[in-house]
Protein backbone atom coordinates (compact mmCIF):
# COMPACT_ATOMS: atom_id res chain seq x y z
CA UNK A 1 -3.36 -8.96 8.20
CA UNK A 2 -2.31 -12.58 7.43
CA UNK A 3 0.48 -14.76 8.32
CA UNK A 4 1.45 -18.41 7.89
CA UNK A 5 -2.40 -18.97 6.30
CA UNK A 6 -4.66 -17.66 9.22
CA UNK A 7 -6.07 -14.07 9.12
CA UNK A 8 -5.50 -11.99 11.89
CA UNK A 9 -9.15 -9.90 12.30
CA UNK A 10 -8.27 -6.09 13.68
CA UNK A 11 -11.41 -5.86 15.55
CA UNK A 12 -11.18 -8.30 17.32
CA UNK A 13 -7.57 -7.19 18.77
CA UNK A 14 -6.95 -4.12 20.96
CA UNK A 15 -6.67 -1.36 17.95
CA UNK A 16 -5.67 1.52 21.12
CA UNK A 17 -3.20 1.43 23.75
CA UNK A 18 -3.00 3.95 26.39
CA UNK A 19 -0.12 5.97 25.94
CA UNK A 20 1.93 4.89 29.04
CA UNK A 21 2.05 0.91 27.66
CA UNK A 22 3.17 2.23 24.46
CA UNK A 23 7.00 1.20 23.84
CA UNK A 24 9.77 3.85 22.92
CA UNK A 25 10.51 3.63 19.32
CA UNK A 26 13.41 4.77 17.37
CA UNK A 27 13.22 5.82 13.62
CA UNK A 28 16.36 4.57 11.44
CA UNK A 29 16.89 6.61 8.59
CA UNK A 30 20.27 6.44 6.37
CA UNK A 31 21.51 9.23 4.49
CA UNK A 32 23.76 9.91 1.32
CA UNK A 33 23.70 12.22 -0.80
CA UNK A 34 20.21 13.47 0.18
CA UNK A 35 19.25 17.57 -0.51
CA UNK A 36 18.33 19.51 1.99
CA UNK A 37 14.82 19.67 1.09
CA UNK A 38 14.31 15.98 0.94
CA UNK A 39 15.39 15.85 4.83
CA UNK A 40 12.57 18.59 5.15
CA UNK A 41 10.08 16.79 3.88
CA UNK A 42 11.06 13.12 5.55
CA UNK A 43 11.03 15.43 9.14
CA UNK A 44 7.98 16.68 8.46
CA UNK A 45 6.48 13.54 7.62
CA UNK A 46 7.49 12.18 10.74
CA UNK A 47 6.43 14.97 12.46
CA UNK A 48 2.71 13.98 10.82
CA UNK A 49 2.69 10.34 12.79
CA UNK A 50 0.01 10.74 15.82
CA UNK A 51 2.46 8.52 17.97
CA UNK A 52 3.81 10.57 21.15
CA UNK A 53 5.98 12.61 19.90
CA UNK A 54 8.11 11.96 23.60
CA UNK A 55 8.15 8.21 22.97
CA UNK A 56 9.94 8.49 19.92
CA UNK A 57 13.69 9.55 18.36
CA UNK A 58 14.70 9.76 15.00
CA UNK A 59 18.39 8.75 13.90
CA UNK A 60 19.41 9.92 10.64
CA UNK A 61 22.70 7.56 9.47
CA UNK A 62 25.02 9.72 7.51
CA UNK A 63 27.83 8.46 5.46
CA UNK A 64 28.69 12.03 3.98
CA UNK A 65 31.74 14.18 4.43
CA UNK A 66 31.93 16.14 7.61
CA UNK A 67 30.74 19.64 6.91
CA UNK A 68 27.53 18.28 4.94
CA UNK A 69 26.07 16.61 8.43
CA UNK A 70 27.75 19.89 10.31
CA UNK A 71 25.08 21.75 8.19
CA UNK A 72 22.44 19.53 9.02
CA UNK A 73 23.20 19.27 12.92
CA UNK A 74 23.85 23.18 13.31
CA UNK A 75 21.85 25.01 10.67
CA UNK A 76 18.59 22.33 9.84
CA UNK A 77 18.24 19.88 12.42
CA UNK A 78 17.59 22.05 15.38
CA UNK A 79 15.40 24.88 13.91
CA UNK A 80 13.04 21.66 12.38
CA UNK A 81 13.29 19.59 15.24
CA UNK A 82 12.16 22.69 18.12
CA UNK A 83 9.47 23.77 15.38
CA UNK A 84 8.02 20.37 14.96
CA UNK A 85 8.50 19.26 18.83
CA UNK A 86 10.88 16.14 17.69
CA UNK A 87 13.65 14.60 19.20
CA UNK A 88 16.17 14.42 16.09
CA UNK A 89 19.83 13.10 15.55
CA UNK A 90 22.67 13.11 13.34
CA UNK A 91 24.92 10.48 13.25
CA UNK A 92 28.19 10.26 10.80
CA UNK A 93 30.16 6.92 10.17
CA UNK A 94 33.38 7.53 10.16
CA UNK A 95 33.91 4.21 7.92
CA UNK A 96 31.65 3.67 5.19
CA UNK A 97 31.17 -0.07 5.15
CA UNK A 98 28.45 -2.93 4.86
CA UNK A 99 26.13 -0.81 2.66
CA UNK A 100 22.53 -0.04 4.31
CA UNK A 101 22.61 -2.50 6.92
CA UNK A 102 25.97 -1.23 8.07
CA UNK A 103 24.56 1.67 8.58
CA UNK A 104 21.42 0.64 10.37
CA UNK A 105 23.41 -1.71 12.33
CA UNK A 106 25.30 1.39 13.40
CA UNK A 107 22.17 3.30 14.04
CA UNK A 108 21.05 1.02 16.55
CA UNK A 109 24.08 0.81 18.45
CA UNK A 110 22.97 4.56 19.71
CA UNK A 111 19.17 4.01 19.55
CA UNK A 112 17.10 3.85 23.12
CA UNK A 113 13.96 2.18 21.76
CA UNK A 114 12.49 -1.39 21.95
CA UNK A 115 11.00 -0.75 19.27
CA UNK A 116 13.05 -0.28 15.81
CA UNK A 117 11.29 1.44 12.84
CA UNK A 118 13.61 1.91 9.05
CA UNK A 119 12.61 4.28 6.87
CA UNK A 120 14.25 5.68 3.69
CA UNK A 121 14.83 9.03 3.39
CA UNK A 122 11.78 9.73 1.18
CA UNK A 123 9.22 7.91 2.84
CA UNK A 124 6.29 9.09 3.38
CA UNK A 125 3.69 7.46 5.75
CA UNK A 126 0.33 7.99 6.78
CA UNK A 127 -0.38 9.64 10.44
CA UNK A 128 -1.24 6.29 12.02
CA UNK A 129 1.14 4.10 10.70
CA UNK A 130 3.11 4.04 13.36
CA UNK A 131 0.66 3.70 15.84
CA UNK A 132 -0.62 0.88 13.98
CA UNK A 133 2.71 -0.86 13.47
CA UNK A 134 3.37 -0.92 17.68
CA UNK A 135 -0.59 -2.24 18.15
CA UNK A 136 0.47 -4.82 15.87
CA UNK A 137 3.83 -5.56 17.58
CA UNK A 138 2.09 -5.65 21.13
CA UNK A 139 -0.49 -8.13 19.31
CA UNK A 140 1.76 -10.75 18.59
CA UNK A 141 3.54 -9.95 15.92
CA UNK A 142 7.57 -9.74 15.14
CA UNK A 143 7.98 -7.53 12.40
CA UNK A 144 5.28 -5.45 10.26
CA UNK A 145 5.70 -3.82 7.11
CA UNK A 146 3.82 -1.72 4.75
CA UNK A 147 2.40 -1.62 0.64
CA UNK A 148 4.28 1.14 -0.95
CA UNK A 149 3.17 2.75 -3.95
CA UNK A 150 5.08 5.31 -5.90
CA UNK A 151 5.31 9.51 -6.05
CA UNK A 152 7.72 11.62 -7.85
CA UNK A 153 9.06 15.73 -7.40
CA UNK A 154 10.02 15.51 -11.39
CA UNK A 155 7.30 15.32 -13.17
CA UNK A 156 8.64 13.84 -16.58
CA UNK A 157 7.54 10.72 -19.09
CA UNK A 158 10.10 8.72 -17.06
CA UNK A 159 8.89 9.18 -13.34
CA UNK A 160 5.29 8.95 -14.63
CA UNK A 161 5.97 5.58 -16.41
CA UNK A 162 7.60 4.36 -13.46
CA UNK A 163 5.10 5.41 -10.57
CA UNK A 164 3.06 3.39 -12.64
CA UNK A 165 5.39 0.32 -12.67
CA UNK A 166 6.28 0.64 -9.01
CA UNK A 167 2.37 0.85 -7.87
CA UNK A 168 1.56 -2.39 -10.19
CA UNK A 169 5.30 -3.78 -8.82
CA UNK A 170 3.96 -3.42 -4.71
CA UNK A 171 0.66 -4.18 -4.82
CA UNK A 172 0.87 -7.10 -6.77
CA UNK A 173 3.68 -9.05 -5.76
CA UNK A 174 4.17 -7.67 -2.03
CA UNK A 175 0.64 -7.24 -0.85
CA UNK A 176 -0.19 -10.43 -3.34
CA UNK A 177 2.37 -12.62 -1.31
CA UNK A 178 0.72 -11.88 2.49
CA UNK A 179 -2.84 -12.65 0.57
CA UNK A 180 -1.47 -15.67 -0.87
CA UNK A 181 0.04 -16.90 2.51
CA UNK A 182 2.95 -16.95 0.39
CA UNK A 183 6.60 -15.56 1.33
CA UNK A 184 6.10 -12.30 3.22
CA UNK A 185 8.54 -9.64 2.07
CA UNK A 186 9.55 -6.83 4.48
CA UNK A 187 10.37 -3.95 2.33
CA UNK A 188 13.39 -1.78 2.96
CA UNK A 189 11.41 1.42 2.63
CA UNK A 190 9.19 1.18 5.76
CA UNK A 191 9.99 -1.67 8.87
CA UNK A 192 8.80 -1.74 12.40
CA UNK A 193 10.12 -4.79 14.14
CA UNK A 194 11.23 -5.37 18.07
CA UNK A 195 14.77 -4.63 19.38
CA UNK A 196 14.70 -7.70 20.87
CA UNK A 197 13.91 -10.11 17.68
CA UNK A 198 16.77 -8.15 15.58
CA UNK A 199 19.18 -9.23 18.70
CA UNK A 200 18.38 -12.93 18.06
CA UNK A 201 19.03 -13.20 14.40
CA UNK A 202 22.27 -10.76 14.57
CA UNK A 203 20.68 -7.43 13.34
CA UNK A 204 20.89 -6.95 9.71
CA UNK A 205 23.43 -8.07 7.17
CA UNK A 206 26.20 -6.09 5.84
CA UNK A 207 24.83 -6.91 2.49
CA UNK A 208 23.32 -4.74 -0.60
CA UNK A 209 19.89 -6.68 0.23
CA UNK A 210 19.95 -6.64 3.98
CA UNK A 211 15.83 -6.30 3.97
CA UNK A 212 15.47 -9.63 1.87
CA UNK A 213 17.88 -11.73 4.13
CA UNK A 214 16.08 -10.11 7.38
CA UNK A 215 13.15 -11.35 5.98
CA UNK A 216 15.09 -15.14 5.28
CA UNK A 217 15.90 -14.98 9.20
CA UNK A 218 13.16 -14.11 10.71
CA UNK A 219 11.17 -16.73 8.81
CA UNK A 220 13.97 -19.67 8.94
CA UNK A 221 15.42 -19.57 12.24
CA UNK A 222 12.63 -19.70 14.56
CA UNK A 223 8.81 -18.49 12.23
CA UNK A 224 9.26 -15.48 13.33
CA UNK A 225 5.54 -13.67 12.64
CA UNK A 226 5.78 -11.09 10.17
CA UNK A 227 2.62 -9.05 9.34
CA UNK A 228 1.68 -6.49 6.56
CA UNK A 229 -0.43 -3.94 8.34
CA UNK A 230 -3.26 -2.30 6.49
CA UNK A 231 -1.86 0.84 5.46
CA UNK A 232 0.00 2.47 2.30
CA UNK A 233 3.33 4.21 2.32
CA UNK A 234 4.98 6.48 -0.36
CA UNK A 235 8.64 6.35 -2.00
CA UNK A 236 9.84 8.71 -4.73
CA UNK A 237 10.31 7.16 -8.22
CA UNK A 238 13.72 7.72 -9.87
CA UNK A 239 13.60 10.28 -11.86
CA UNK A 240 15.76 9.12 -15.27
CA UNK A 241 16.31 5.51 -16.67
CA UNK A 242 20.16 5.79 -15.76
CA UNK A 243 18.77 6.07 -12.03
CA UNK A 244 16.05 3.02 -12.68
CA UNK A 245 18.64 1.33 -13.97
CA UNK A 246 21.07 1.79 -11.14
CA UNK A 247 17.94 0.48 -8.76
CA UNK A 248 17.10 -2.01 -10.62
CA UNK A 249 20.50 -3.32 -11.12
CA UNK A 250 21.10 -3.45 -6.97
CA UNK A 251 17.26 -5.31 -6.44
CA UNK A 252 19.27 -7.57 -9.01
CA UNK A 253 22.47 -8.07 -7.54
CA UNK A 254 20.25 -8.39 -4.26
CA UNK A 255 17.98 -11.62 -5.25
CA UNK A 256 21.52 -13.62 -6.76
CA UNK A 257 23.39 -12.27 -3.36
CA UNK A 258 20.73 -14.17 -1.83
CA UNK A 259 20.65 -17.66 -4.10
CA UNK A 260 24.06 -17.84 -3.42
CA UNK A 261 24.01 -17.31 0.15
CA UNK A 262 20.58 -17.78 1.93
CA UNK A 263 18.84 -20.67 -0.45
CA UNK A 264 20.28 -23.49 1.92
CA UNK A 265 19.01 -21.98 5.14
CA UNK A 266 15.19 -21.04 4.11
CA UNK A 267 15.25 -24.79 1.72
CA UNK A 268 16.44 -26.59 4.92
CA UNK A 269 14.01 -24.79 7.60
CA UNK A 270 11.58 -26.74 9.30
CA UNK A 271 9.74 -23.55 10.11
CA UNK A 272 9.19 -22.32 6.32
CA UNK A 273 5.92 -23.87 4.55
CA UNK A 274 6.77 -26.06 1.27
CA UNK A 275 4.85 -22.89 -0.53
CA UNK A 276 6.61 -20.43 1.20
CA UNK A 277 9.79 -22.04 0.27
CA UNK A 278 9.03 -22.11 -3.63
CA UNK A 279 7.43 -18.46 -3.30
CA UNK A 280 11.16 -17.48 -2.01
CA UNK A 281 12.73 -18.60 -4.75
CA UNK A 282 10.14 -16.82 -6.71
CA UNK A 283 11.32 -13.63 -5.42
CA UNK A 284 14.91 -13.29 -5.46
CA UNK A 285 14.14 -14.87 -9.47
CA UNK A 286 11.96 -12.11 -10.17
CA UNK A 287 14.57 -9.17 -11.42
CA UNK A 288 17.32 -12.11 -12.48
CA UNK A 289 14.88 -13.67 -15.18
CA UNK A 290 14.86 -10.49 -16.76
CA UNK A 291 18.07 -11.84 -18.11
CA UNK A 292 15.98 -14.50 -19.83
CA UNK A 293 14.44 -11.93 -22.85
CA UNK A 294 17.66 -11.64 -24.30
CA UNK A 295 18.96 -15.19 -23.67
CA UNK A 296 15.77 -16.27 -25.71
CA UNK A 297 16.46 -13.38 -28.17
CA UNK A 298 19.84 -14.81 -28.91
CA UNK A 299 18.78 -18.44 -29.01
CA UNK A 300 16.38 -17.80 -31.31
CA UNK A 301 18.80 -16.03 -33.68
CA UNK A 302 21.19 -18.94 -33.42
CA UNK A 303 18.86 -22.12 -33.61
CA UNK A 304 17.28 -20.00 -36.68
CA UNK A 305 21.12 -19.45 -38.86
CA UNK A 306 21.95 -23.23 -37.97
CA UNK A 307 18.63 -24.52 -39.36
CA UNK A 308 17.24 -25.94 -35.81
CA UNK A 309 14.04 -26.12 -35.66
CA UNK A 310 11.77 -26.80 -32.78
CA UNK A 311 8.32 -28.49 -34.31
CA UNK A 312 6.11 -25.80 -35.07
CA UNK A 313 3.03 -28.17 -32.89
CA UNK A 314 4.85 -27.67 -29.50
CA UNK A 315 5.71 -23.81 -30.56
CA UNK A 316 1.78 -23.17 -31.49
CA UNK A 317 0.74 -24.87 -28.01
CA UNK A 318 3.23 -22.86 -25.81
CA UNK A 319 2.15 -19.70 -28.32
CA UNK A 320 -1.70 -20.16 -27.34
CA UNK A 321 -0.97 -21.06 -23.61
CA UNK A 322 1.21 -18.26 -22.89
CA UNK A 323 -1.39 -15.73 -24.67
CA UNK A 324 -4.13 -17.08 -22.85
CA UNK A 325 -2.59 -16.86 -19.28
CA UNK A 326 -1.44 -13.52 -20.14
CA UNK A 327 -4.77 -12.40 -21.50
CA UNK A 328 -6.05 -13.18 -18.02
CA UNK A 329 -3.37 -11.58 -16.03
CA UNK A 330 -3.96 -8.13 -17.99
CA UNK A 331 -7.75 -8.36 -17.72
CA UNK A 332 -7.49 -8.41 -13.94
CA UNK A 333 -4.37 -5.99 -13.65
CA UNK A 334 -6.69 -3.75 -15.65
CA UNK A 335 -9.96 -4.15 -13.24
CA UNK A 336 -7.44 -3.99 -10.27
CA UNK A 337 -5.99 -0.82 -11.84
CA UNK A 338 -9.31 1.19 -12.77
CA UNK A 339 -9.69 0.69 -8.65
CA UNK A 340 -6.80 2.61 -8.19
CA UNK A 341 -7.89 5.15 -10.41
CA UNK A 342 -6.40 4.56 -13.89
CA UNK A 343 -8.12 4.72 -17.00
CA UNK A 344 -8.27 2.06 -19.68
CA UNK A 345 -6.57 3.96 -22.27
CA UNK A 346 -3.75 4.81 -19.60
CA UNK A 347 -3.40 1.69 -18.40
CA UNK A 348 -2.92 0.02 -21.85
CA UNK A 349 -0.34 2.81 -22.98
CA UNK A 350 1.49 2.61 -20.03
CA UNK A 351 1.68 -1.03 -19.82
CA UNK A 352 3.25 -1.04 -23.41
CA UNK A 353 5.70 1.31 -22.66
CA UNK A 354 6.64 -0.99 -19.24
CA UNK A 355 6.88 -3.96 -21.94
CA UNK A 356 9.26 -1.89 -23.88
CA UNK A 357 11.62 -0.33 -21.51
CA UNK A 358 12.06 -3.56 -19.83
CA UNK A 359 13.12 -5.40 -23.02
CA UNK A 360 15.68 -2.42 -23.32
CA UNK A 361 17.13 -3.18 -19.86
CA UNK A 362 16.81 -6.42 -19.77
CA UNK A 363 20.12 -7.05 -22.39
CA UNK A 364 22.11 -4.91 -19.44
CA UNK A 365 20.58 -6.64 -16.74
CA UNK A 366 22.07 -10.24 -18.27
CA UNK A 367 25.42 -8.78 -18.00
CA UNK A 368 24.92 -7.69 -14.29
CA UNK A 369 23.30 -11.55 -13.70
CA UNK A 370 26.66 -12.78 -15.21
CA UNK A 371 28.37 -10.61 -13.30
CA UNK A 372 26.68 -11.07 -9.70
CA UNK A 373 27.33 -14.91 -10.27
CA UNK A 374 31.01 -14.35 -10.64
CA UNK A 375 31.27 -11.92 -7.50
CA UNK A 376 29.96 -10.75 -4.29
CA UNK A 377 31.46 -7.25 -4.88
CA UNK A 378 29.23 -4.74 -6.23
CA UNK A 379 29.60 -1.15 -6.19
CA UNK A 380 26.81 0.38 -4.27
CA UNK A 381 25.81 3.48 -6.19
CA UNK A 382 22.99 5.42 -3.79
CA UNK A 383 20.05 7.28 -6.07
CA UNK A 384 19.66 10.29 -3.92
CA UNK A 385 15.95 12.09 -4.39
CA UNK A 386 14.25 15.22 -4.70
CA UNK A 387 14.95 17.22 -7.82
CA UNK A 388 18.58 17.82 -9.21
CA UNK A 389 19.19 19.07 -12.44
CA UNK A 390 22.45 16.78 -12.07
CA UNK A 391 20.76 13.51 -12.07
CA UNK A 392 18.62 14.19 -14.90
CA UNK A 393 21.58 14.57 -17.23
CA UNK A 394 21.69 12.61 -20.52
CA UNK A 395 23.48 9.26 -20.71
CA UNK A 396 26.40 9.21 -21.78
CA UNK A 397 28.55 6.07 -23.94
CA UNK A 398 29.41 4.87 -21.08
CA UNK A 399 25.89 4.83 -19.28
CA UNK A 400 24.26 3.14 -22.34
CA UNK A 401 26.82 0.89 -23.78
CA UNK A 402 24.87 -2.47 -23.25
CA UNK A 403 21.55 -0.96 -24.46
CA UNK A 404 23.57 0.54 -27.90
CA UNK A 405 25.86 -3.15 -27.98
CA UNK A 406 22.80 -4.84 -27.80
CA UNK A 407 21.51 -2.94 -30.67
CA UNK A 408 24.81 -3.59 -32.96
CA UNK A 409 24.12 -7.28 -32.46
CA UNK A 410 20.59 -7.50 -33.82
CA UNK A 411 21.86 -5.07 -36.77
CA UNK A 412 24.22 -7.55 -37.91
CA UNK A 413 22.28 -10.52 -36.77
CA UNK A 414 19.35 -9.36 -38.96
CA UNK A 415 22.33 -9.13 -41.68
CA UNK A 416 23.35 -12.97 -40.96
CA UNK A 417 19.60 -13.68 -40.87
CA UNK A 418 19.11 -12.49 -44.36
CA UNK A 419 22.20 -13.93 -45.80
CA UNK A 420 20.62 -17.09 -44.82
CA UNK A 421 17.05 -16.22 -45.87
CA UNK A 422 15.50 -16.70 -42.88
CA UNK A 423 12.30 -14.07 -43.58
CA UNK A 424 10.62 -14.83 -40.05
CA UNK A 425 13.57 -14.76 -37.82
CA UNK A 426 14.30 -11.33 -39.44
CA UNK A 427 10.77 -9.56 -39.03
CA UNK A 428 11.22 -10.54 -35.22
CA UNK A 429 14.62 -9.20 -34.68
CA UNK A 430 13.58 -6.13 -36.62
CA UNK A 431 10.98 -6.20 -34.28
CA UNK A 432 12.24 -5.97 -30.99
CA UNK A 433 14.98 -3.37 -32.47
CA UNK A 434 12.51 -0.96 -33.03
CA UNK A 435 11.46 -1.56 -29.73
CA UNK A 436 14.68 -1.10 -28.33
CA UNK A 437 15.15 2.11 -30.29
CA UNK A 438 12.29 3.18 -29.06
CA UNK A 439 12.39 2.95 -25.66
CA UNK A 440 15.93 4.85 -25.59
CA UNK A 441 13.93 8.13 -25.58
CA UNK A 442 13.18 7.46 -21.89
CA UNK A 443 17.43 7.92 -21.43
CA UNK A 444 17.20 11.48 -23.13
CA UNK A 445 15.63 13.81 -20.07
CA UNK A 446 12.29 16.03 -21.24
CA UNK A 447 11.51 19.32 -19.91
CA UNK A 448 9.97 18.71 -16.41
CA UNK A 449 8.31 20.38 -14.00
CA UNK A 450 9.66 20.16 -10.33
CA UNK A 451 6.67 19.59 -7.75
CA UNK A 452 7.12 20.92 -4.36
């Protein structure tokens, strides 16, 4: 583990406590929408975790109508909970407000621990990850999280792509920012972190991204320690692009939420490092500057039909720079990735079909960046997991009319284009069309197989 620069070396730190120092922890979990076998599996994954099974409760936060959590607290809770020897809950809010920290915020209002753990719903964990979590609380630190990496229970083109994506995603720019003694991100998916310390910054926020702004707290308003503990966690993949993009739109709406409203407090914090400061930035940019493929699509278009030219020198040097960094970047994603157990062949294919279904969303994504500037209302739409032969409909008009508008406009721009003889310009809309096209197979659902 490292924080704030200096490594923190396991063995030499207590890596057992007897069980009578250990603290009582409680497991967060919120709930919508979630099948009844998905609750299964997230109870018997808890059920795995080596800590004393008396030192620990788990809360599940429901926001569902009444007789879905009357099922679950009279027909599955109790028969799972006696089998597996766990103390389990049920709790319903009455008022669905303040999106997922609402709901935790609720959840702790009835939890006994002194220790609070957050899990999603489909988490899965390793045996010792909790036990590792408290050893690193009672060590000195705040808050630890966890690498995720990705699984799916639909096994289609989609999910398979995006495993891939989400793996690449966590390793390299979570686990890559506690390396870099950069800004360390506590992912929503898996948090253990003292009662106490979630007291003094005022819980979490009754905001769409209330994991990044408990991060922005903990590290601005006192340097709060916040470790990543050596151990990897699993989270389900969506299972069709309409559900990435509804994920991916939300991360979105989450890093402009923050701009707007947290930027002053980490840029003015005495207790944030000048890198961690720029690394923050980095972050809640990372989903937003999708928005900038299309922006430099459509600039290109226009500086090309009103006969602006930058000078080709400056275009060539950026041109040579930008393939040389990223010829770098993909040899050592590609050595990182055959560690992980991916061939070369795979890891090429599926890094151009990433490339590709990324320029599709990206047109989408600029209207959700407009939009998230303009407003702090955003309709919270939950992807609930396990396999559903609802979700894995086709999309619809509606679902895909940015993706199919964005297509329109490079069909008549290439039209304008040729009108005004501008060969080049046209080959590289053409070019990214057929991309586009392309990558709106992933909307259309495939025949998949449903792992248990």
């Amino acid at each position: 583990m490292r924080v704030h620069g200096n490594r923190v070396h396991e063995r030499d730190k207590a890596n057992t406590v007897p069980a009578h120092k250990l603290p009582f922890v409680s497991i967060l979990i919120p709930i919508k929408n979630e099948n009844i076998m998905t609750i299964e599996r997230s109870l018997q994954a808890i059920a795995s975790l080596n800590y004393p099974k008396e030192l620990f409760e788990v809360l599940y936060i429901s926001d569902d109508p009444e007789y879905y959590v009357n099922s679950l607290t009279k027909i599955i809770i109790p028969p799972m909970s006696r089998r597996l020897g766990i103390n389990v809950k049920v709790l319903r809010r009455t008022v669905n407000k303040g999106y997922k920290g609402g709901a935790l915020n609720y959840g702790i209002k009835h939890a006994k621990g002194d220790v609070i753990a957050v899990f999603d719903v489909d988490t899965i964990m390793p045996s010792d990850y909790l036990q590792k979590a408290v050893i690193a609380l009672l060590n000195g630190y705040d808050a630890v999280t966890a690498v995720w990496r990705g699984y799916y229970t639909v096994d289609n083109s989609v999910s398979r792509l995006l495993k891939f994506m989400y793996d690449l995603y966590s390793d390299v720019f979570i686990r890559g920012r506690f390396l870099g003694n950069g800004f360390p991100i506590i992912t929503s998916n898996n948090l253990v972190i003292w009662r106490k310390v979630l007291d003094l910054v005022n819980g979490f926020c009754e905001c769409t991204g209330e994991d990044l702004n408990l991060t922005i707290k903990l590290r601005s308003r006192g340097g709060y320690r916040i470790g990543l503990i050596d151990s990897i966690v699993y989270s389900e993949v969506p299972q069709t692009y309409l559900a990435f993009k509804k994920q991916f739109s939300r991360w979105l709406f989450n890093g402009i939420w923050s701009l707007k409203h947290d930027l002053k407090l980490i840029l003015t914090s005495r207790e944030v490092t000048i890198w961690e400061k720029i690394d923050s930035i980095l972050w809640m940019l990372q989903i937003p500057s999708t928005s900038f493929v299309p922006l430099s699509i459509l600039i290109t278009i226009v500086l090309s039909v009103i006969g602006v030219l930058i000078p080709p020198i400056s275009i060539t040097l950026l041109e040579i720079l930008n393939t040389s960094i990223s010829a770098i970047l993909g040899i050592i994603l590609l050595l990182f990735f055959k560690k992980m157990g991916y061939k070369t062949w795979d890891f090429l294919t599926n890094m151009a079909k990433a490339i590709s279904l990324m320029i599709l969303i990206s047109f989408p994504m600029l209207v959700y960046s407009i939009e998230s500037l303009i407003t702090d209302e955003w309709e919270w739409i939950p992807t609930p997991k396990g396999p559903s032969p609802h979700h894995m409909r086709i999309g619809s008009f509606k679902d895909l009319v940015h993706e199919l508008f964005a297509i329109l406009i490079l069909v008549i721009a290439m039209v304008v284009l040729i009108l005004y003889k501008q060969l080049l310009t046209t080959i590289y809309v053409l070019s990214i069309m057929l991309i586009m096209m392309y990558s709106l197979r992933f909307t259309i659902p495939q025949k998949a197989l449903v792992k248990q």
